[in-house]
N, C-alpha and C. Protein backbone atom coordinates (compact mmCIF):
# COMPACT_ATOMS: atom_id res chain seq x y z
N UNK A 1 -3.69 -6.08 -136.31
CA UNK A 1 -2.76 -4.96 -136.09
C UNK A 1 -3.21 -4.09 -134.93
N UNK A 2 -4.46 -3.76 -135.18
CA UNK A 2 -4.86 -2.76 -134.12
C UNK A 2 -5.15 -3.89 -132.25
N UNK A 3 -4.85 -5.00 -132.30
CA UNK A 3 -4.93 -5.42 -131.23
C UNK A 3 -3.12 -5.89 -130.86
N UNK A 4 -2.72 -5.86 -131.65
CA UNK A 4 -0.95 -5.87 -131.21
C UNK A 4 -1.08 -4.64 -130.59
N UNK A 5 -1.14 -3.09 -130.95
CA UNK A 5 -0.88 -2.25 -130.82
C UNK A 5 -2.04 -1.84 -129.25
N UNK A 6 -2.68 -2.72 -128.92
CA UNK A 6 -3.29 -2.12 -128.00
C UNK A 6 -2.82 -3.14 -126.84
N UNK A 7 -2.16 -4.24 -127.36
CA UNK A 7 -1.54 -4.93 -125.94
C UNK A 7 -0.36 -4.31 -125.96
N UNK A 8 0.67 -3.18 -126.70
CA UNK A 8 1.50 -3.13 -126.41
C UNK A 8 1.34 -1.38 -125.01
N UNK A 9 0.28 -1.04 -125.58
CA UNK A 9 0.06 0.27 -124.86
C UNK A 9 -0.52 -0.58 -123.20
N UNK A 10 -1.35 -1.61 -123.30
CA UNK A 10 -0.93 -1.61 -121.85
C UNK A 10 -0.19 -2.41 -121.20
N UNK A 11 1.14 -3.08 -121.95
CA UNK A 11 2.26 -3.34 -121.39
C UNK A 11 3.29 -2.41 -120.94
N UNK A 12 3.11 -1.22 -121.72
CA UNK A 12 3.88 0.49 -121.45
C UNK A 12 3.34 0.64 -119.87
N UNK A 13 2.21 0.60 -120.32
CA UNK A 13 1.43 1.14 -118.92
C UNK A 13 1.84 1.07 -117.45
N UNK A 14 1.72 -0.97 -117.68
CA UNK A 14 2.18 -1.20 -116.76
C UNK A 14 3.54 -1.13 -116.27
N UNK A 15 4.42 -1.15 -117.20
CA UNK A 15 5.52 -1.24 -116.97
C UNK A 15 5.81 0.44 -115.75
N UNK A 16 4.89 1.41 -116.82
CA UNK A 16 5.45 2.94 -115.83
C UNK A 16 4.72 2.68 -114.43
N UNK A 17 3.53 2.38 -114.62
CA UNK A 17 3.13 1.74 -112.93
C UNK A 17 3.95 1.63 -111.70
N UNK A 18 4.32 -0.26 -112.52
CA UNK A 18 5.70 -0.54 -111.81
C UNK A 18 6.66 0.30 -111.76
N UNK A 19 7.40 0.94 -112.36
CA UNK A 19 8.66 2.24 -112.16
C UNK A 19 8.28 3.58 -111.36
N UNK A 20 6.94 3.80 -111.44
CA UNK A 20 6.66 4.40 -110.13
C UNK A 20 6.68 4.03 -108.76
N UNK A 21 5.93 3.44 -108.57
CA UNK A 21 5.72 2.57 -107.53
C UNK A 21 6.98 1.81 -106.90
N UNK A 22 7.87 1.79 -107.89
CA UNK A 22 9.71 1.13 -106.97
C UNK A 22 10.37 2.43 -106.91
N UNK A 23 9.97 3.67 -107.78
CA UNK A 23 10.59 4.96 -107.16
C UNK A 23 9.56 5.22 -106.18
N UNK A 24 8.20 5.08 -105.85
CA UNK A 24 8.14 5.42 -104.22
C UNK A 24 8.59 4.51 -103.06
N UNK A 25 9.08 3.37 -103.64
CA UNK A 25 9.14 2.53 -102.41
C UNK A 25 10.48 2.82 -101.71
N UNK A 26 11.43 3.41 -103.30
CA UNK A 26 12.94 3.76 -102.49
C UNK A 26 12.88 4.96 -102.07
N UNK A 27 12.25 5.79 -102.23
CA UNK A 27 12.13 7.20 -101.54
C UNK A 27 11.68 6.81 -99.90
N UNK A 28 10.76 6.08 -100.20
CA UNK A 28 10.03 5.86 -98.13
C UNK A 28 11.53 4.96 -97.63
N UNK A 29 11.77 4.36 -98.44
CA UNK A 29 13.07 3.20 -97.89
C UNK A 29 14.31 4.39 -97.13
N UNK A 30 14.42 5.77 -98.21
CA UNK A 30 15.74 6.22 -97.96
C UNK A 30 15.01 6.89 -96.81
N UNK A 31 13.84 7.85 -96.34
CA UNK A 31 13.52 8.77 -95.27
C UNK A 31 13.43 7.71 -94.10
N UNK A 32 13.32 6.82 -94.11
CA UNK A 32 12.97 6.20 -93.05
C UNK A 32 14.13 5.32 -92.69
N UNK A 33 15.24 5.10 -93.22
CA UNK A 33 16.69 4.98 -93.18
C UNK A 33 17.56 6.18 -92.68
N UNK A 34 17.12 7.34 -92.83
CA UNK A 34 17.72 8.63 -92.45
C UNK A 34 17.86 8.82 -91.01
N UNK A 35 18.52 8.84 -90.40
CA UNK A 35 18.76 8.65 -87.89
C UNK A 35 18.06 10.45 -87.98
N UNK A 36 19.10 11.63 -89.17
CA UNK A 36 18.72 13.08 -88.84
C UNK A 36 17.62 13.31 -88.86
N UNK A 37 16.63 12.48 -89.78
CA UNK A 37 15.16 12.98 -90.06
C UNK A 37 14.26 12.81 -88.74
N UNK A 38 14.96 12.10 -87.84
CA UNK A 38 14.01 11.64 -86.74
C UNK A 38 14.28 12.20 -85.64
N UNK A 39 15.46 13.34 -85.57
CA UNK A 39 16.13 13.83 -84.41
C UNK A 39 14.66 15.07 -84.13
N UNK A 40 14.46 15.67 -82.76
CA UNK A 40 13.11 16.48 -82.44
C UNK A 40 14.51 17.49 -82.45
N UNK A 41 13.60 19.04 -82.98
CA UNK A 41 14.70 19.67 -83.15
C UNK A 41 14.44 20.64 -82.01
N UNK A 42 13.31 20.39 -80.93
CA UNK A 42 13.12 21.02 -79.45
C UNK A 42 14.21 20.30 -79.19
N UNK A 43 14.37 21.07 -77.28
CA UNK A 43 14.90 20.04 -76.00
C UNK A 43 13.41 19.37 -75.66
N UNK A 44 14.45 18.08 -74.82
CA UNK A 44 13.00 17.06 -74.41
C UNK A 44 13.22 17.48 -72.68
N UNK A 45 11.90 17.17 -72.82
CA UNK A 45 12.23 17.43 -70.96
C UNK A 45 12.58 16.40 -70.21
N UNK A 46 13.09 16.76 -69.16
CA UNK A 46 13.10 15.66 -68.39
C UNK A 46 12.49 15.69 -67.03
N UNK A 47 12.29 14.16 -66.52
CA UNK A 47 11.53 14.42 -65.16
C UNK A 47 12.22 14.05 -63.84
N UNK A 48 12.02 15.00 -63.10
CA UNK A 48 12.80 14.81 -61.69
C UNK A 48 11.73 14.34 -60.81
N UNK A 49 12.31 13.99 -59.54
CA UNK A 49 11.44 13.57 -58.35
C UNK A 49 12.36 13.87 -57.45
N UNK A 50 11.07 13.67 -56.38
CA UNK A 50 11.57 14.69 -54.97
C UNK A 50 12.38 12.94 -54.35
N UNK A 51 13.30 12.95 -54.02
CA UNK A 51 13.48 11.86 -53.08
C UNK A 51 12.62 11.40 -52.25
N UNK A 52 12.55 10.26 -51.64
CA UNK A 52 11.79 9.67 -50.56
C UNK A 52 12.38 10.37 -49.23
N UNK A 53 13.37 10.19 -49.09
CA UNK A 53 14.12 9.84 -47.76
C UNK A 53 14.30 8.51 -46.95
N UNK A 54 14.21 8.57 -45.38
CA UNK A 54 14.47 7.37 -45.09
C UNK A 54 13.33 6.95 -44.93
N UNK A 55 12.71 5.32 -44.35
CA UNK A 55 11.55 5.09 -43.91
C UNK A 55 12.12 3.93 -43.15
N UNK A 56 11.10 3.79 -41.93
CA UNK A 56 11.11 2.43 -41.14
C UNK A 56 10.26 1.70 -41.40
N UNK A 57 10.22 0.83 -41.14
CA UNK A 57 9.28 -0.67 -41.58
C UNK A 57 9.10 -1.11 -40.64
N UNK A 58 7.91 -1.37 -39.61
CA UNK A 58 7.44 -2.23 -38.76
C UNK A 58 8.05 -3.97 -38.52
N UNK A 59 8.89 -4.11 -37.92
CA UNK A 59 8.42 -5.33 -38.44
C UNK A 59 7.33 -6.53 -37.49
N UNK A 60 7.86 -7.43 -37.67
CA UNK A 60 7.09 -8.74 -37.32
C UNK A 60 7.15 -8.52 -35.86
N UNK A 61 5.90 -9.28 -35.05
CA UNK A 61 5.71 -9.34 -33.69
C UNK A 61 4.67 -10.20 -33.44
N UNK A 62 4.59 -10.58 -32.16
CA UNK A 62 3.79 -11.63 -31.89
C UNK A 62 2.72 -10.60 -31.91
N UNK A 63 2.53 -9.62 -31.19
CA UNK A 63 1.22 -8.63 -31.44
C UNK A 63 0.81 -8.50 -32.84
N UNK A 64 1.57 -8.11 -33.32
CA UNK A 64 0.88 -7.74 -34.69
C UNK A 64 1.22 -6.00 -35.05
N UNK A 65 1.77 -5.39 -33.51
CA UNK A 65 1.99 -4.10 -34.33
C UNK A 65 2.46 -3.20 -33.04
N UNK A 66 3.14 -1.81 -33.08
CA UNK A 66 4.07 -1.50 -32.04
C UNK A 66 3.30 -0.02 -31.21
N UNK A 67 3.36 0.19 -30.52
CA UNK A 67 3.25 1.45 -30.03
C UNK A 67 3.97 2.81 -30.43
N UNK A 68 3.61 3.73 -30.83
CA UNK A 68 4.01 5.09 -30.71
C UNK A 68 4.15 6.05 -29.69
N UNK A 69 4.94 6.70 -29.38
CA UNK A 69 4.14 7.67 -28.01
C UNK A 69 5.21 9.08 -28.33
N UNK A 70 4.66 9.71 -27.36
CA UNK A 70 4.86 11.08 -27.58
C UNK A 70 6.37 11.48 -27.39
N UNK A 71 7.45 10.67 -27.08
CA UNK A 71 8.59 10.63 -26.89
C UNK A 71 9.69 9.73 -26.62
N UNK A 72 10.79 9.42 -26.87
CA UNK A 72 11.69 8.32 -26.82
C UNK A 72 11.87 7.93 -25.36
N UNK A 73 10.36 7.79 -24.30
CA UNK A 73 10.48 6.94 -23.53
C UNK A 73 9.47 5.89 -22.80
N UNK A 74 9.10 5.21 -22.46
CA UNK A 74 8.13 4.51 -22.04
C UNK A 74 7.55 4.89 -20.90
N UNK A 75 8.79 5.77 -19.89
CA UNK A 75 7.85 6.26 -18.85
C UNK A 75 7.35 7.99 -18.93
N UNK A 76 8.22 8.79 -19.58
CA UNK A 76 8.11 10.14 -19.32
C UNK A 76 6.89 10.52 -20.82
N UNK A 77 6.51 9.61 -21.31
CA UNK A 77 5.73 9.97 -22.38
C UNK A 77 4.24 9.00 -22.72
N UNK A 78 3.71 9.13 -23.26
CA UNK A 78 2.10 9.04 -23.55
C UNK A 78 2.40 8.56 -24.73
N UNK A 79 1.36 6.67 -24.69
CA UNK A 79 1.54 6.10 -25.96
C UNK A 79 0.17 7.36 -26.57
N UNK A 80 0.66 7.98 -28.11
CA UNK A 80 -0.21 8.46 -29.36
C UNK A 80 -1.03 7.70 -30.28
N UNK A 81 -0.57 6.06 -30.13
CA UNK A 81 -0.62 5.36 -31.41
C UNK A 81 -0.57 4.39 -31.53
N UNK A 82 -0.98 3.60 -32.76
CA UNK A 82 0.13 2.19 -33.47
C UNK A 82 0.65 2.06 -34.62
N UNK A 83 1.31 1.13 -34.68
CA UNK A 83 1.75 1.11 -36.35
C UNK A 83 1.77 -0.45 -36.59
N UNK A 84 1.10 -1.09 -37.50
CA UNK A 84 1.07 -2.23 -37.47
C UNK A 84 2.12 -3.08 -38.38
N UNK A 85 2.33 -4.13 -38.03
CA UNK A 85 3.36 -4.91 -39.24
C UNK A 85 3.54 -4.90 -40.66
N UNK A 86 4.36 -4.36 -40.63
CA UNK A 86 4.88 -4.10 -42.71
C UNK A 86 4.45 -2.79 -42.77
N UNK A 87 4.22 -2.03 -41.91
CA UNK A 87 3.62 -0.28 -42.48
C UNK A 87 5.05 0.04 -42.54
N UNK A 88 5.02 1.34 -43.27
CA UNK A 88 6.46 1.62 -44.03
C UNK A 88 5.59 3.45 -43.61
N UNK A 89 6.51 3.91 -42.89
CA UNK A 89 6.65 5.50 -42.37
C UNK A 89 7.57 6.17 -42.37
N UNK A 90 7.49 7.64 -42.95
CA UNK A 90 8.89 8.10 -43.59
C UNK A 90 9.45 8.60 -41.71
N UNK A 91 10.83 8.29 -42.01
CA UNK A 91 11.62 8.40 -40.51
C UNK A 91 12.36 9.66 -40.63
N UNK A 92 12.49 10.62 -39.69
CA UNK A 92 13.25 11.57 -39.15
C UNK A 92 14.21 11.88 -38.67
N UNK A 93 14.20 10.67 -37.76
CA UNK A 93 15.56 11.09 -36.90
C UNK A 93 15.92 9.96 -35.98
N UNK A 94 17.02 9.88 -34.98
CA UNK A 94 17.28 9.07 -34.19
C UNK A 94 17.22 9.70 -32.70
N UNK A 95 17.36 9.10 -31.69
CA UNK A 95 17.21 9.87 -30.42
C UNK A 95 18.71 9.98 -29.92
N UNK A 96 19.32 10.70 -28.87
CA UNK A 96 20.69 10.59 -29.02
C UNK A 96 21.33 9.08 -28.47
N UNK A 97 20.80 8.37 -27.94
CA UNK A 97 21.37 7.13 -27.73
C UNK A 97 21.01 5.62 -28.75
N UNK A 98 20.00 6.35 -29.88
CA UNK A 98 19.70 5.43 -30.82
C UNK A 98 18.63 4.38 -30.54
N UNK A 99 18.33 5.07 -29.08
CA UNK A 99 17.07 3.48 -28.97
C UNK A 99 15.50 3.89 -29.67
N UNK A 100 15.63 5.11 -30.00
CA UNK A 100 14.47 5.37 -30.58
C UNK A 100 13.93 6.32 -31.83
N UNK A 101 13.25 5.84 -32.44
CA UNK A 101 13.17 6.51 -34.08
C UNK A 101 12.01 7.24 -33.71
N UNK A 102 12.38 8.56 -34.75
CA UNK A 102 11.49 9.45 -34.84
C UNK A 102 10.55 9.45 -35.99
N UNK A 103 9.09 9.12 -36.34
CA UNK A 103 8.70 8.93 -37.00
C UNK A 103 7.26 9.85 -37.36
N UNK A 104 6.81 10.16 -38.58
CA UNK A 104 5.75 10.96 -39.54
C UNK A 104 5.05 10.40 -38.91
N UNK A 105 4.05 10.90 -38.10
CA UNK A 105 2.44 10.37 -37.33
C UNK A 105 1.13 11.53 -37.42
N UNK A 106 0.98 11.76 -38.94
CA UNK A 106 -0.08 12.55 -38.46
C UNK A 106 -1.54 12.64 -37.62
N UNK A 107 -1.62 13.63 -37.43
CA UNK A 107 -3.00 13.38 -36.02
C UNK A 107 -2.94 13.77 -35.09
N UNK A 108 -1.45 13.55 -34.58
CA UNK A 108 -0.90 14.19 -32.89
C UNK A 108 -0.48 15.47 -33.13
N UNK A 109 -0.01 15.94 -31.90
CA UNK A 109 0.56 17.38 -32.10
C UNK A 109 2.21 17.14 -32.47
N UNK A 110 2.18 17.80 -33.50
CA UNK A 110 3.40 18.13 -34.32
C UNK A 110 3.71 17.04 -34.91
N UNK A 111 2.92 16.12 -35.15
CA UNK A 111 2.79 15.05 -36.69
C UNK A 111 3.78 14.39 -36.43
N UNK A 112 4.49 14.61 -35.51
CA UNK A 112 5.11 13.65 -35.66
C UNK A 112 5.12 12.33 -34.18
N UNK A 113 6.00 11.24 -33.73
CA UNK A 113 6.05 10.34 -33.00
C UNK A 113 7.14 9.38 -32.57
N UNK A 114 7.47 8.66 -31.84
CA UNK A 114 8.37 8.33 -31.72
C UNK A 114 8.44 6.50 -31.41
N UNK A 115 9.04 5.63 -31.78
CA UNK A 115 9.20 4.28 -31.84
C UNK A 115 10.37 3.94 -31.48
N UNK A 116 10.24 2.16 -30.83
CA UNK A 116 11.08 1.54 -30.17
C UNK A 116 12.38 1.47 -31.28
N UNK A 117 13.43 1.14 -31.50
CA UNK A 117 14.09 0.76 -32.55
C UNK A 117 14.16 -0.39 -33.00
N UNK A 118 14.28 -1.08 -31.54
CA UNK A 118 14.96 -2.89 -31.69
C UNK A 118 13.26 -3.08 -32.77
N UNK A 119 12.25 -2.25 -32.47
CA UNK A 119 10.74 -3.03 -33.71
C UNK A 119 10.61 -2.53 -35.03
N UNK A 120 11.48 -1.81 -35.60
CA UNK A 120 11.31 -1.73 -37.09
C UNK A 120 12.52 -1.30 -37.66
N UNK A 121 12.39 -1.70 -39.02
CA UNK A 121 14.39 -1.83 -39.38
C UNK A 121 13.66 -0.30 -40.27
N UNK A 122 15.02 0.43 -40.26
CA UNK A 122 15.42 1.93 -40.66
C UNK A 122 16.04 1.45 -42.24
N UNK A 123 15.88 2.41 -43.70
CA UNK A 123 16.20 2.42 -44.42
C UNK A 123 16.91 3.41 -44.96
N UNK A 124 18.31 3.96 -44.54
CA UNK A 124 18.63 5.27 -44.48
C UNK A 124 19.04 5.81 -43.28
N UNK A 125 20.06 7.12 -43.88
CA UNK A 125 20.62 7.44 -42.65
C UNK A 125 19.77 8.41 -42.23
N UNK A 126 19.49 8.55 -40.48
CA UNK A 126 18.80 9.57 -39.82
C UNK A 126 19.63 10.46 -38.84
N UNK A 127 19.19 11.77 -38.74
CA UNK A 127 20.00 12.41 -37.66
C UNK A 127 19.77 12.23 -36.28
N UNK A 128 20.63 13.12 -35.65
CA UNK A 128 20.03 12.83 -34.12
C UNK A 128 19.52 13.88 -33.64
N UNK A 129 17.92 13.87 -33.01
CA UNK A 129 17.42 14.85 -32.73
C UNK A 129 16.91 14.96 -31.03
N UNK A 130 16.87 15.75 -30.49
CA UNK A 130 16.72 16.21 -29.03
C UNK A 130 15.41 15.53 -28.87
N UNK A 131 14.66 15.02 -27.33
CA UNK A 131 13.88 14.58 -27.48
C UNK A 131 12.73 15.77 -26.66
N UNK A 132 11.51 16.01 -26.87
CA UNK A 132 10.71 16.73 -26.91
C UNK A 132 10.48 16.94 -25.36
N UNK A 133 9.69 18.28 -24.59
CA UNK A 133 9.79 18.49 -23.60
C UNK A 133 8.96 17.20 -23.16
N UNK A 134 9.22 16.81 -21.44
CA UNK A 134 7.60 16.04 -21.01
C UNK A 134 6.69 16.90 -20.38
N UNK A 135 5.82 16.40 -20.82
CA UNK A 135 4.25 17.21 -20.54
C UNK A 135 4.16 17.22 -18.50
N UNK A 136 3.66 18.15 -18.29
CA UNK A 136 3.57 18.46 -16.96
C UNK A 136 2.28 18.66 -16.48
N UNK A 137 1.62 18.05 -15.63
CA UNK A 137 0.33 17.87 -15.28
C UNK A 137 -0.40 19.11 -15.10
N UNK A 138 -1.24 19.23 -15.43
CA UNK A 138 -2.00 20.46 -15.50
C UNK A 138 -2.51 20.71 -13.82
N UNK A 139 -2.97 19.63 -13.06
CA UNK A 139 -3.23 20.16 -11.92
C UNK A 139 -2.31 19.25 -10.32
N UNK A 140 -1.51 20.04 -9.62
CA UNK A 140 -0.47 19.51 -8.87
C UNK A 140 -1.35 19.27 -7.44
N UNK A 141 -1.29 17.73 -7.59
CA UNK A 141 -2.00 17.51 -5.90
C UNK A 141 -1.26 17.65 -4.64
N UNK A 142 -2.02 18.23 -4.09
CA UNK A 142 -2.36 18.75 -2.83
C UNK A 142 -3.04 17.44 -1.49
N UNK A 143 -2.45 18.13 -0.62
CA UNK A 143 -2.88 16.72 0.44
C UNK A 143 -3.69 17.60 1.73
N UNK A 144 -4.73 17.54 1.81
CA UNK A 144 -5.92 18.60 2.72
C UNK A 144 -4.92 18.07 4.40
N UNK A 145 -4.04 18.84 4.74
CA UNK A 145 -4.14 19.25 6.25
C UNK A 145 -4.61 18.13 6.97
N UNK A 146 -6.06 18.77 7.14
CA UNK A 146 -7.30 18.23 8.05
C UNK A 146 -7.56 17.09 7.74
N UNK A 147 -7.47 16.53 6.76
CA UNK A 147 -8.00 15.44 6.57
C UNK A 147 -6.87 14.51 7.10
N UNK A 148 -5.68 14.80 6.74
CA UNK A 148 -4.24 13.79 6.88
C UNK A 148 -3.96 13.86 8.53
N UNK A 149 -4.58 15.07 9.27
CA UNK A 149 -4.68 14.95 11.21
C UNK A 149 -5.66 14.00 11.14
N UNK A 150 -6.22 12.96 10.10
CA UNK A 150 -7.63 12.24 11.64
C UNK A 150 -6.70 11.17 10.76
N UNK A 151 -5.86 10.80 9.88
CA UNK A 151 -5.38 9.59 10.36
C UNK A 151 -4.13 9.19 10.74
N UNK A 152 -3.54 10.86 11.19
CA UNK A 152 -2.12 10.80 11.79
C UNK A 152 -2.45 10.10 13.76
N UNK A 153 -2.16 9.55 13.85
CA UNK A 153 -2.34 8.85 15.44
C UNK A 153 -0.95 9.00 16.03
N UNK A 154 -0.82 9.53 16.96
CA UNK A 154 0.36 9.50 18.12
C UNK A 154 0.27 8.94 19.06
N UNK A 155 1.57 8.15 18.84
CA UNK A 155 2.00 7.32 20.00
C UNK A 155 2.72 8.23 21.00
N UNK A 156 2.43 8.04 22.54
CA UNK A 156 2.65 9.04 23.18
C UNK A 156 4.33 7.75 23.62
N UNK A 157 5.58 8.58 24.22
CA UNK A 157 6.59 7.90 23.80
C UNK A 157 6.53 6.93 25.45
N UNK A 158 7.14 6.31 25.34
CA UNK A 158 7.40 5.59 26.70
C UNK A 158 8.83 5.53 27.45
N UNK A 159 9.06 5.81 28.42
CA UNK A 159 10.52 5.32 29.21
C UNK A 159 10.76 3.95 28.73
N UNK A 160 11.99 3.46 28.50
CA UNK A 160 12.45 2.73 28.50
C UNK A 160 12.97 1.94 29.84
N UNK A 161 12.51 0.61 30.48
CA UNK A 161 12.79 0.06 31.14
C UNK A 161 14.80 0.47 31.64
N UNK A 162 14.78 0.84 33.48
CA UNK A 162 16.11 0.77 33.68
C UNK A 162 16.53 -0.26 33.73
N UNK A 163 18.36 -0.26 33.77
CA UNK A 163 19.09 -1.82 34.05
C UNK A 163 19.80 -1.56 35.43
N UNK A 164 18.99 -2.40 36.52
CA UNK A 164 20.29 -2.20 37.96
C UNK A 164 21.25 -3.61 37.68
N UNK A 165 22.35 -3.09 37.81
CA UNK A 165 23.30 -3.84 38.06
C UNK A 165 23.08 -4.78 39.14
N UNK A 166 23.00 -6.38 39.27
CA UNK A 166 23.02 -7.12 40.46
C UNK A 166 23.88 -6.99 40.96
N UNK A 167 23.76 -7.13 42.49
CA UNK A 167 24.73 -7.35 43.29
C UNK A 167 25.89 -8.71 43.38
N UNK A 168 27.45 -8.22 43.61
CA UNK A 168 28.38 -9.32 43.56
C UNK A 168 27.75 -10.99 43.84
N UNK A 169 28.13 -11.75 43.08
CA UNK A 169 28.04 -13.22 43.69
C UNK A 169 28.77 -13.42 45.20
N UNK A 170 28.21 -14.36 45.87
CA UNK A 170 29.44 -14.41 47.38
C UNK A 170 29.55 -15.85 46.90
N UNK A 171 31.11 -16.33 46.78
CA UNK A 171 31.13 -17.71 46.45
C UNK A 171 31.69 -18.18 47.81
N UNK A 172 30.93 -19.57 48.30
CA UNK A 172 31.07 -19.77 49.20
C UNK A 172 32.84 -20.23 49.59
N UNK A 173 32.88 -20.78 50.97
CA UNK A 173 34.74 -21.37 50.78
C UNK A 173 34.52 -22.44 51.83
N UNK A 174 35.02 -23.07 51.63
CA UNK A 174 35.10 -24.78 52.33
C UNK A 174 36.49 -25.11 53.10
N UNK A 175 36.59 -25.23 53.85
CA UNK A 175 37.73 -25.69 54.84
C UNK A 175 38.54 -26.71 54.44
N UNK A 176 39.46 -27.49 54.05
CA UNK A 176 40.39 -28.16 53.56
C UNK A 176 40.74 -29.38 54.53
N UNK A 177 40.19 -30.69 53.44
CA UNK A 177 39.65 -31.61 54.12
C UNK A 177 40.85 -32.27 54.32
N UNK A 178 41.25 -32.89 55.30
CA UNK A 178 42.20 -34.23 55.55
C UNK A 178 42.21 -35.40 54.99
N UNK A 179 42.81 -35.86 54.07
CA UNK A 179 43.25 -36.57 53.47
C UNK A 179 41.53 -38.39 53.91
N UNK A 180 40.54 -38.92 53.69
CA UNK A 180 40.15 -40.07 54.24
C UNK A 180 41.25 -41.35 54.27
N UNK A 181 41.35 -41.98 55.39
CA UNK A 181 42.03 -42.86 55.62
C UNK A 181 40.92 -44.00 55.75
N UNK A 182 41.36 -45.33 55.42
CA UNK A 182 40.53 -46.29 55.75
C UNK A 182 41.00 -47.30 55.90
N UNK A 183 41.16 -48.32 57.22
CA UNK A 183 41.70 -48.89 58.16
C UNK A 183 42.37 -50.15 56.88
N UNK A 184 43.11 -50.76 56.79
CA UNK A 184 43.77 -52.12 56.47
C UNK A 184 42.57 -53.39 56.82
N UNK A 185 42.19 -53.50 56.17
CA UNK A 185 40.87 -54.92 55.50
C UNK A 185 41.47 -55.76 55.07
N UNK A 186 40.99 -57.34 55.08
CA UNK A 186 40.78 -58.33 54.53
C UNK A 186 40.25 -58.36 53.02
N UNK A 187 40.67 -58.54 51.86
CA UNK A 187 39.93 -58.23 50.55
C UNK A 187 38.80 -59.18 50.83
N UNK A 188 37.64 -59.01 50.32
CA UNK A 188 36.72 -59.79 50.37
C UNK A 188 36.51 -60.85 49.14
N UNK A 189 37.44 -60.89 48.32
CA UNK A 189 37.78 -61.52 47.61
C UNK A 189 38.82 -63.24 48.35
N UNK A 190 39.75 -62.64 49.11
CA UNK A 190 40.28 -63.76 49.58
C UNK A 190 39.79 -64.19 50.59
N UNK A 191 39.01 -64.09 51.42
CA UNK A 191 37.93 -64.15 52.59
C UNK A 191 37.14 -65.62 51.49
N UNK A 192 36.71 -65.05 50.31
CA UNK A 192 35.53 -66.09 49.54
C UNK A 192 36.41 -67.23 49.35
N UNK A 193 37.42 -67.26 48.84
CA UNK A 193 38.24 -68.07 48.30
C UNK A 193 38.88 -69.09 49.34
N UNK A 194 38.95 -68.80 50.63
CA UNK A 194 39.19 -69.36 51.87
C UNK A 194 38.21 -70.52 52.08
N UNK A 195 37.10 -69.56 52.13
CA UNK A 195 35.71 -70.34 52.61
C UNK A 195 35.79 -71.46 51.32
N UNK A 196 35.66 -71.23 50.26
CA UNK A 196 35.87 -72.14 49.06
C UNK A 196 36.55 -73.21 49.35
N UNK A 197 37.50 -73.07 49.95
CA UNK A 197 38.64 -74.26 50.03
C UNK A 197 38.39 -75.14 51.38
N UNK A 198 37.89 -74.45 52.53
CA UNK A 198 37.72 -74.87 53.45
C UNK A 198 35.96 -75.98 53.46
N UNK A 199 35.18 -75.61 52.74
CA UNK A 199 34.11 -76.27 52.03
C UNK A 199 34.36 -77.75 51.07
N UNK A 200 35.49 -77.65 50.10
CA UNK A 200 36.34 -78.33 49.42
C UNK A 200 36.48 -79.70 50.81
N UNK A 201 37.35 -79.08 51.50
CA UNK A 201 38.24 -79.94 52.29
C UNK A 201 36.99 -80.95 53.01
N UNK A 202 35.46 -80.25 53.54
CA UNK A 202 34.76 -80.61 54.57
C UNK A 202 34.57 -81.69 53.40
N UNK A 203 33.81 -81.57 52.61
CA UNK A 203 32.88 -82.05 51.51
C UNK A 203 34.25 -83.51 51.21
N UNK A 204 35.62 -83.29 50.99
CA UNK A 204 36.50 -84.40 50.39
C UNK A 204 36.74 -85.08 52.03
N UNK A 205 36.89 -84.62 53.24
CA UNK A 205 36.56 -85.50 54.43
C UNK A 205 35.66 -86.60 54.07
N UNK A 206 33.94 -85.60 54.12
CA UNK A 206 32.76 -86.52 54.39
C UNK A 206 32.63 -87.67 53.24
N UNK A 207 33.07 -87.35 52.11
CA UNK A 207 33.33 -88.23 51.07
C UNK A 207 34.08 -89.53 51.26
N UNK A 208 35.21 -89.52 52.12
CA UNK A 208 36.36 -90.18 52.50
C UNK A 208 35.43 -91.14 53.76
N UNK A 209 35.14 -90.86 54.19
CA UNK A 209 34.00 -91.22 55.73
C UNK A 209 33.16 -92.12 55.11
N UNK A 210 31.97 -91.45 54.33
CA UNK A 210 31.37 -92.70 53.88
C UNK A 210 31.84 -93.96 53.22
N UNK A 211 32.90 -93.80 52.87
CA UNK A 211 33.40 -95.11 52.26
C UNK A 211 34.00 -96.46 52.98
């Protein structure tokens, strides 16, 4: 008796165990099923960023990388720089005819620089900006006088040869000749032809004779 009665107390037991333990499991089941329980009842922040802007990209070259200089021209300005292939530099501006980008170069005066266009592709639109004064030589040469007299040489000038006109040609004049006459001849042609025949005749005689 007393061991019926003690398996039945911890079949109770377990049984409330179990009935706890499935009322906590549906309690975590329903909070964690709940979307409101999880809402933050702050604001969340959010994060901004500054834009990039535009940038140029170097590109490819048989060198390997492009010149910078102090202004959108090759002659009125001073290369600053380089920029080598695939560098990526935030861009400024355009020049007013577009052949040249204005580009972030720190180091020089006023950080900034300027590049060919046709050598790096632009990502973004740029404005058009004036192009910077050109620099003016600090000291303006001078040519010493004295020195430029010892190798100035003067030619002292010369007359030019006169032209006399020659005197008229005298063309001579010839008196107006009379007609040459020349007397009535024998052709010397029939003269030969005579003798021919008369030779004939001697020669057919003496022929006739000897026989």
């Amino acid at each position: 008796m007393f061991n019926k009665l003690s398996h039945l107390k911890i079949i109770s037991l377990l049984l409330v165990w179990i009935f706890v333990v499935f009322l906590l499991l549906v309690q975590t089941q329903l909070v964690s099923a709940d979307p409101l329980a999880q809402l933050p009842t702050g604001s969340i922040p959010t994060v901004t960023g500054t834009p990039v802007g535009a940038l140029a990209v170097v590109l490819d070259n048989e060198q390997g990388f492009v010149n910078v200089r102090a202004g959108p021209s090759t002659v009125a300005y001073d290369t600053v720089g380089v920029l080598v292939v695939g560098q990526q530099v935030p861009a400024l501006g355009r020049s007013p005819g577009g052949d040249w980008v204005q580009v972030a170069y720190p180091g020089v005066p006023g950080g900034v620089a300027w590049v060919w266009s046709d050598l790096v592709e632009v990502k973004g639109s740029l404005p058009v900006l004036e192009p910077p004064p050109t620099s003016t030589p600090l000291v303006t040469a001078t040519i010493d006088p004295t020195l430029a007299a010892e190798f100035l040489v003067e030619v002292p000038p010369t007359r030019l040869p006169t032209f006399t006109e020659p005197p008229p040609l005298s063309m001579p004049t010839f008196p107006p000749q009379a007609p040459i006459t020349t007397p009535s001849r024998v052709p010397m042609g029939l003269i030969i032809i005579g003798m021919s025949v008369v030779g004939l005749f001697g020669m057919l005689i003496s022929f006739l004779r000897g026989r």
